[in-house]
N, C-alpha and C. Protein backbone atom coordinates (compact mmCIF):
# COMPACT_ATOMS: atom_id res chain seq x y z
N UNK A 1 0.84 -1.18 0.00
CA UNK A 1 0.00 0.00 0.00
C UNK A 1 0.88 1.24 0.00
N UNK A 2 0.10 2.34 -0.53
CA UNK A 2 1.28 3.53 -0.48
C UNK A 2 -0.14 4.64 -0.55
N UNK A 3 0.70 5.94 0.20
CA UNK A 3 -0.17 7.05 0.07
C UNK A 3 0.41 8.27 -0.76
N UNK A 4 -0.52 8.85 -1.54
CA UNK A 4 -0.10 9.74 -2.53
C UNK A 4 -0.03 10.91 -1.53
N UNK A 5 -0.42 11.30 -0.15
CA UNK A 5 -0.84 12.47 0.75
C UNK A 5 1.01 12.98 1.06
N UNK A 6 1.66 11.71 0.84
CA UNK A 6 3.58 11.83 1.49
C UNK A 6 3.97 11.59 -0.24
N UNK A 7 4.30 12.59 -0.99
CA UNK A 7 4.51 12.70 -2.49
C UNK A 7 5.90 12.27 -2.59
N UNK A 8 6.15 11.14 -2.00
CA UNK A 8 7.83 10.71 -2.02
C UNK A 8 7.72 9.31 -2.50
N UNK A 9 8.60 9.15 -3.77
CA UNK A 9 8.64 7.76 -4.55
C UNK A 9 9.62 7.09 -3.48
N UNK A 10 9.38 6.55 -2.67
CA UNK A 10 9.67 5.58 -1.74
C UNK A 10 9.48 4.27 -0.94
N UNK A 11 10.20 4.03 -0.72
CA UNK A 11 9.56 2.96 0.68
C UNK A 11 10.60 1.80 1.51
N UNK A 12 10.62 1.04 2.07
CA UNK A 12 11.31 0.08 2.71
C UNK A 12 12.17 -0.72 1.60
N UNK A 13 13.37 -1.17 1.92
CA UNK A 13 14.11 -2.20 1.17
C UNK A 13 13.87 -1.49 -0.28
N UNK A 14 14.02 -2.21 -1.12
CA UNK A 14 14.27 -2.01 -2.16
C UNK A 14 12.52 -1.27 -3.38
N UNK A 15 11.53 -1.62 -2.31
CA UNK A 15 10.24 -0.68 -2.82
C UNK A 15 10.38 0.44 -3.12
N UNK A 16 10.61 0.77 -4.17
CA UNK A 16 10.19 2.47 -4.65
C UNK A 16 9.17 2.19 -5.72
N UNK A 17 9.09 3.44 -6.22
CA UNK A 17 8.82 3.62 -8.02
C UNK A 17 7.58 4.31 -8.12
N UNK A 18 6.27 4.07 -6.65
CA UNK A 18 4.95 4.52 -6.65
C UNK A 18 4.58 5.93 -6.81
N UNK A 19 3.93 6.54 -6.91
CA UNK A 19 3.37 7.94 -6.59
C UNK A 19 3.27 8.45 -5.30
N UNK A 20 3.65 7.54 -4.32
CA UNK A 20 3.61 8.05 -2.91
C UNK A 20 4.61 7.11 -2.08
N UNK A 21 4.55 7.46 -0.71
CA UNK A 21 5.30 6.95 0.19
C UNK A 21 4.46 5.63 0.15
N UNK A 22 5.68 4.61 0.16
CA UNK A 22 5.20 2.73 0.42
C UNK A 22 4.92 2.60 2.14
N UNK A 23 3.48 2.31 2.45
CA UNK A 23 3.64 2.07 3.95
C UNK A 23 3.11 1.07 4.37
N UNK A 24 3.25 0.07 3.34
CA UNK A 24 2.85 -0.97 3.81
C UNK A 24 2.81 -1.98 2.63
N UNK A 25 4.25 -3.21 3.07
CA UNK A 25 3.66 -4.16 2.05
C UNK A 25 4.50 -5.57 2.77
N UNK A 26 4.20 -6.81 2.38
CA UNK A 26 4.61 -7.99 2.98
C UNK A 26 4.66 -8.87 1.44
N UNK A 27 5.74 -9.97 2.35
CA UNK A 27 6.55 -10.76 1.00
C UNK A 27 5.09 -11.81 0.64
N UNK A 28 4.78 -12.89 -0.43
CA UNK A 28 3.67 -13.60 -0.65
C UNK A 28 3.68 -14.90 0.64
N UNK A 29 4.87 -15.20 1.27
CA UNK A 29 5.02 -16.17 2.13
C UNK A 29 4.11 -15.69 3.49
N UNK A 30 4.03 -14.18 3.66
CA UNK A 30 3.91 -13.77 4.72
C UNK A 30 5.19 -13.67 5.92
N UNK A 31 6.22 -13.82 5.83
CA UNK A 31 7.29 -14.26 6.26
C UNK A 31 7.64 -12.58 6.71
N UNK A 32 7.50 -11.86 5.57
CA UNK A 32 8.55 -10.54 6.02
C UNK A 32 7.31 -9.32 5.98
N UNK A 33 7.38 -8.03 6.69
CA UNK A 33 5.73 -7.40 6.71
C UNK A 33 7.40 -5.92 6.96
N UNK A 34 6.73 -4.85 6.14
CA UNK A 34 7.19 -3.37 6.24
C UNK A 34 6.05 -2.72 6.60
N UNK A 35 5.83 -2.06 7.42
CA UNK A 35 4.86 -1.23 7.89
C UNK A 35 4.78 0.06 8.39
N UNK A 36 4.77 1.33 7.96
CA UNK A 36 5.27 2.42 8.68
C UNK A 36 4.13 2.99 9.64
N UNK A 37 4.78 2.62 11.19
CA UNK A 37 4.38 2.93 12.07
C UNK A 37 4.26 4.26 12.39
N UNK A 38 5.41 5.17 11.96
CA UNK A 38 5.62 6.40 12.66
C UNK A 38 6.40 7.33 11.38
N UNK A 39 6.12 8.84 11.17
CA UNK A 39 6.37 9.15 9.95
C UNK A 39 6.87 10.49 10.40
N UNK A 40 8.04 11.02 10.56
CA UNK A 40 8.44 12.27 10.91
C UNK A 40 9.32 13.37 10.35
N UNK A 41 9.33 14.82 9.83
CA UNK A 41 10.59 14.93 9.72
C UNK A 41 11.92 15.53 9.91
N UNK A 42 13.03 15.02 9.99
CA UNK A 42 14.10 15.11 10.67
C UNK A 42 15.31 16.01 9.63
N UNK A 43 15.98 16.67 10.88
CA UNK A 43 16.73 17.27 10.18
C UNK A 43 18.02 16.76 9.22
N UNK A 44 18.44 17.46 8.30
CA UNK A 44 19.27 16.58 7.22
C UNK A 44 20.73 16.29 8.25
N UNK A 45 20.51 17.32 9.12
CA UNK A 45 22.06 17.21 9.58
C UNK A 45 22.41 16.07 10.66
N UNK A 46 20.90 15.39 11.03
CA UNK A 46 20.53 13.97 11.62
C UNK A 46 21.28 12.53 10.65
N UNK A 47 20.48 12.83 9.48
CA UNK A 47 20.55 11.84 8.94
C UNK A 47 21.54 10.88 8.08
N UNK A 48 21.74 9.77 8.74
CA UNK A 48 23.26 9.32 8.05
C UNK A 48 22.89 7.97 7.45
N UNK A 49 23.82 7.47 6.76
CA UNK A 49 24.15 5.91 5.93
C UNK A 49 23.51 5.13 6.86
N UNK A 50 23.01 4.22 6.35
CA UNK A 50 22.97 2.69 6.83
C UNK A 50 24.48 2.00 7.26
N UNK A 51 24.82 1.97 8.25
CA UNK A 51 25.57 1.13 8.73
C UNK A 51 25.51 -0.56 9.40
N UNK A 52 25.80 -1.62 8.35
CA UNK A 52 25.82 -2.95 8.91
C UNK A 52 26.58 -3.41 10.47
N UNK A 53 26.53 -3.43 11.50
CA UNK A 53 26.95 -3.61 12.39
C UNK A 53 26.92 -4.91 13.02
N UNK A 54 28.51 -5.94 13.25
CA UNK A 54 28.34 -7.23 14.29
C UNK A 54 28.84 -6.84 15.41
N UNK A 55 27.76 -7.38 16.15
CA UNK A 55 28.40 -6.66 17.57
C UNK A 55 28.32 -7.95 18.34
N UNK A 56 29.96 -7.76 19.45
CA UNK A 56 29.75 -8.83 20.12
C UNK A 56 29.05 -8.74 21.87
N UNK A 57 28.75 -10.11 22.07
CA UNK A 57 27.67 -10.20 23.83
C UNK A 57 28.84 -9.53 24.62
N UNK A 58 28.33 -8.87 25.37
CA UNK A 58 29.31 -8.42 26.83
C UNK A 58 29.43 -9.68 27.77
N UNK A 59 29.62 -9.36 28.91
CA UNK A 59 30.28 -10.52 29.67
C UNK A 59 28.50 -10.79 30.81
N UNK A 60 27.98 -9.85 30.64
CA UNK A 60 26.53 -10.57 31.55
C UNK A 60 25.01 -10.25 30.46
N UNK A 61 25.79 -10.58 29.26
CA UNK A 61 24.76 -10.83 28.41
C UNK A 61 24.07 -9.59 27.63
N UNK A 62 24.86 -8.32 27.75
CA UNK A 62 24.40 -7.21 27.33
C UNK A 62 25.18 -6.82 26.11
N UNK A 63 24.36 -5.91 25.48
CA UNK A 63 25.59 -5.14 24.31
C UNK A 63 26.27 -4.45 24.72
N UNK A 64 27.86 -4.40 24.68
CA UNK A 64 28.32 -2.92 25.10
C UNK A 64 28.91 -2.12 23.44
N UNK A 65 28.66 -0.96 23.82
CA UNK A 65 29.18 -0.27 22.49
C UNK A 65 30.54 -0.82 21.80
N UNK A 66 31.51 -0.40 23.40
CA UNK A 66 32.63 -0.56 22.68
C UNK A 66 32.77 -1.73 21.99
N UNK A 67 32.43 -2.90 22.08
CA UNK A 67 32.75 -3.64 20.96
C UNK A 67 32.19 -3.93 19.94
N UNK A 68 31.26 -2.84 19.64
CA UNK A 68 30.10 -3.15 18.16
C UNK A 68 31.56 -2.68 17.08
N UNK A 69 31.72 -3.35 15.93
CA UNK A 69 32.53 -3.09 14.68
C UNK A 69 31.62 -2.70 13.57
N UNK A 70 31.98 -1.96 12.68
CA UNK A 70 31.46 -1.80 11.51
C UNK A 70 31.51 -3.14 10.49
N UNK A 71 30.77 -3.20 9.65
CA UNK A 71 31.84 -4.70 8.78
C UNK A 71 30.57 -4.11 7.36
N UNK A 72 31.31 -5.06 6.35
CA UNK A 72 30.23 -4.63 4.60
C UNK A 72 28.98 -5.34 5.06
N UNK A 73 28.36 -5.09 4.01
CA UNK A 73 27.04 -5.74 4.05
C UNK A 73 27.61 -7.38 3.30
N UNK A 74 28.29 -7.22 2.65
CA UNK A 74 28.51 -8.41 2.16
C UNK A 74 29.26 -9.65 3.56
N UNK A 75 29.57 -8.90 4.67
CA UNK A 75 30.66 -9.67 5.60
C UNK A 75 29.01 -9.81 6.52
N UNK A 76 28.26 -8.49 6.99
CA UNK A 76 26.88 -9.30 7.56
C UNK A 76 26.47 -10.20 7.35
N UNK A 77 26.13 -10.34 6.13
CA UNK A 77 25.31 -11.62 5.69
C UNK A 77 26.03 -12.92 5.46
N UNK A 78 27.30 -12.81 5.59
CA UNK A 78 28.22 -13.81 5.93
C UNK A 78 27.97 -14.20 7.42
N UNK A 79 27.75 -13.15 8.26
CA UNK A 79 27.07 -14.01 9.68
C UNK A 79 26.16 -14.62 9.63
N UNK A 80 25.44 -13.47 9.24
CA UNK A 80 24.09 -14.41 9.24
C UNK A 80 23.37 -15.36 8.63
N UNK A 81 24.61 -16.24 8.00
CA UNK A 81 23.86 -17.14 7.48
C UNK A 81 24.76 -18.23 7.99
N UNK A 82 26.21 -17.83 8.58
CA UNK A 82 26.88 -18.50 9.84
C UNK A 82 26.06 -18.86 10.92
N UNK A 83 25.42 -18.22 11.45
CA UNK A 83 24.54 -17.90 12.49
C UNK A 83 23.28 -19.19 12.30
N UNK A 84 22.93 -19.36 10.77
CA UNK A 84 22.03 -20.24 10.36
C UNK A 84 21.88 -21.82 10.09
N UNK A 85 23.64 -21.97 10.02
CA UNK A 85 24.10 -23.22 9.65
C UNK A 85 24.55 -23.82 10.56
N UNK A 86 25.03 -23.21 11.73
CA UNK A 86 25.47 -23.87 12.89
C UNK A 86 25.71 -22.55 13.97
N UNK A 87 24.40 -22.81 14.82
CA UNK A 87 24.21 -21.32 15.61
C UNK A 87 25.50 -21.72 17.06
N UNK A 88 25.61 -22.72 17.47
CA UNK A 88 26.55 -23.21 18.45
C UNK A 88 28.18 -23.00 17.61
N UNK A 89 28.60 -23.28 16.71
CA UNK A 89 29.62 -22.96 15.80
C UNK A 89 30.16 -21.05 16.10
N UNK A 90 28.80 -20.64 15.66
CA UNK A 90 28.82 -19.30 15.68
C UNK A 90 28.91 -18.75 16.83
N UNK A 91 28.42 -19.05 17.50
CA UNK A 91 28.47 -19.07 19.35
C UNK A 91 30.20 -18.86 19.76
N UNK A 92 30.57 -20.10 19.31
CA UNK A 92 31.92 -20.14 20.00
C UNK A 92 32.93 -19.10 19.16
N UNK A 93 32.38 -18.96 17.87
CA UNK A 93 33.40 -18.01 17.47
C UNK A 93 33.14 -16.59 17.94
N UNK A 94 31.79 -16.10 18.73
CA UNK A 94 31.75 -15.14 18.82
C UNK A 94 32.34 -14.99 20.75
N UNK A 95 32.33 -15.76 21.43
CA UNK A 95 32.63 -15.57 22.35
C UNK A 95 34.19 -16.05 22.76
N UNK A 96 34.74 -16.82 21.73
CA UNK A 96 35.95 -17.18 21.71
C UNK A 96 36.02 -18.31 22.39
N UNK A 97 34.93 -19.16 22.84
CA UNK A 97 35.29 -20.41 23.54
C UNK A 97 34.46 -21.43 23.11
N UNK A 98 34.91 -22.91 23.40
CA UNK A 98 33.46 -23.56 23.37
C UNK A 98 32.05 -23.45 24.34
N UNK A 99 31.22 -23.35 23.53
CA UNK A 99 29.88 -23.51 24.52
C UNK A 99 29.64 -25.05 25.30
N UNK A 100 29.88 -25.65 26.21
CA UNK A 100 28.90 -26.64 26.62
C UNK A 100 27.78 -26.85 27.19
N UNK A 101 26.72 -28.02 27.42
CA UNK A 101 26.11 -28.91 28.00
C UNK A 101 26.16 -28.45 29.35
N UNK A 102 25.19 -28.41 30.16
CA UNK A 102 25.99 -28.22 31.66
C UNK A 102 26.17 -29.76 32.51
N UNK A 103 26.05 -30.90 31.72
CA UNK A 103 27.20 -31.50 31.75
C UNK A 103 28.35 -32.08 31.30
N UNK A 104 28.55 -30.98 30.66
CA UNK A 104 29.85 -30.78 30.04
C UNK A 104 29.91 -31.83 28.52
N UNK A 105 29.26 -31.78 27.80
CA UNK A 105 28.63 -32.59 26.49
C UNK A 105 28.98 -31.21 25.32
N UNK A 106 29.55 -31.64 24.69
CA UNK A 106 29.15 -30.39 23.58
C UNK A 106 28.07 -30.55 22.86
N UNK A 107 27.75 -28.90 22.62
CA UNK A 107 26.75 -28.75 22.15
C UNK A 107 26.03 -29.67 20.96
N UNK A 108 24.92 -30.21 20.60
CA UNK A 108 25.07 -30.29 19.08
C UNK A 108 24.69 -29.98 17.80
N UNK A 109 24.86 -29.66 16.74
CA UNK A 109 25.06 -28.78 15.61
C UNK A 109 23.60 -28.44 15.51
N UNK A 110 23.52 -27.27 15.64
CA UNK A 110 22.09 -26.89 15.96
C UNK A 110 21.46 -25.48 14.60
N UNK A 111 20.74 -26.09 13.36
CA UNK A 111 20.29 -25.06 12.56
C UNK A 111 19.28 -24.21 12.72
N UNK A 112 18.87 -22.89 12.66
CA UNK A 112 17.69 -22.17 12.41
C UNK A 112 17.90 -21.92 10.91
N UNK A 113 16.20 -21.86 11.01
CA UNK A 113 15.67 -21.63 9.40
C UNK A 113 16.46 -20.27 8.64
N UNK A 114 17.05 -19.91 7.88
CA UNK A 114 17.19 -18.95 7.09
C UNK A 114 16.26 -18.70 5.85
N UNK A 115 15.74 -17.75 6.24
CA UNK A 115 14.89 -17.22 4.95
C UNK A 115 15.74 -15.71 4.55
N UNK A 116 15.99 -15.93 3.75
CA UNK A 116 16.43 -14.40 2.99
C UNK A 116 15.48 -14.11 1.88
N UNK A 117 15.67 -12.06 2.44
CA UNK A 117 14.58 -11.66 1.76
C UNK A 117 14.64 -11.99 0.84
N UNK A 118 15.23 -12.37 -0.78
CA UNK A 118 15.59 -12.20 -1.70
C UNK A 118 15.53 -13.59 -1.94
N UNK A 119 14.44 -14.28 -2.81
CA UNK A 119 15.10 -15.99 -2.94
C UNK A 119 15.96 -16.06 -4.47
């Protein structure tokens, strides 16, 4: 859906091209939903790049800044699809150790679904 009332050929991800702002559209799976909740506007001297960011867990499970890195979009999606193929794999590389069992069993190779937007 899009409204002609916001006269901006726009919208989420890769949606443009309409007569108005895109505020609303979802993939045919139902899987992925863009929806603009909130519509404001901000000054230019606010507004910056998209930055891909891996950031690693702190030590009681929190983010801390200092160790968020910048990395490409092409090295993100290299996680995250690390992240997809073996989330315990990814685990240990992100914390630098092995994960175990709490009794002491290693983990085992454990997948989540990857859907990317884009098939």
């Amino acid at each position: 859906y899009y409204t002609s009332d916001i006269p901006l050929s726009r919208g989420p991800w890769k949606l443009w091209g309409l007569p108005g702002l895109i505020v609303h559209a979802t993939d045919a799976d139902g899987y992925f939903l863009f929806e603009t909740t909130n519509f404001e506007r901000i000054p230019e001297s606010v507004v910056r790049p998209i930055l891909y960011i891996h950031r690693k867990e702190g030590s009681k499970g929190d983010y801390k800044g200092a160790e968020y890195k910048k990395v490409s979009k092409k090295t993100y999606i290299q996680y995250e699809k690390a992240y997809h193929e073996d989330v315990n794999a990814f685990r240990e590389f992100e914390f630098g150790h092995k994960v175990f069992t709490p009794d002491g069993s290693p983990l085992p190779i454990t997948k989540t679904d990857y859907i990317p937007l884009e098939k």
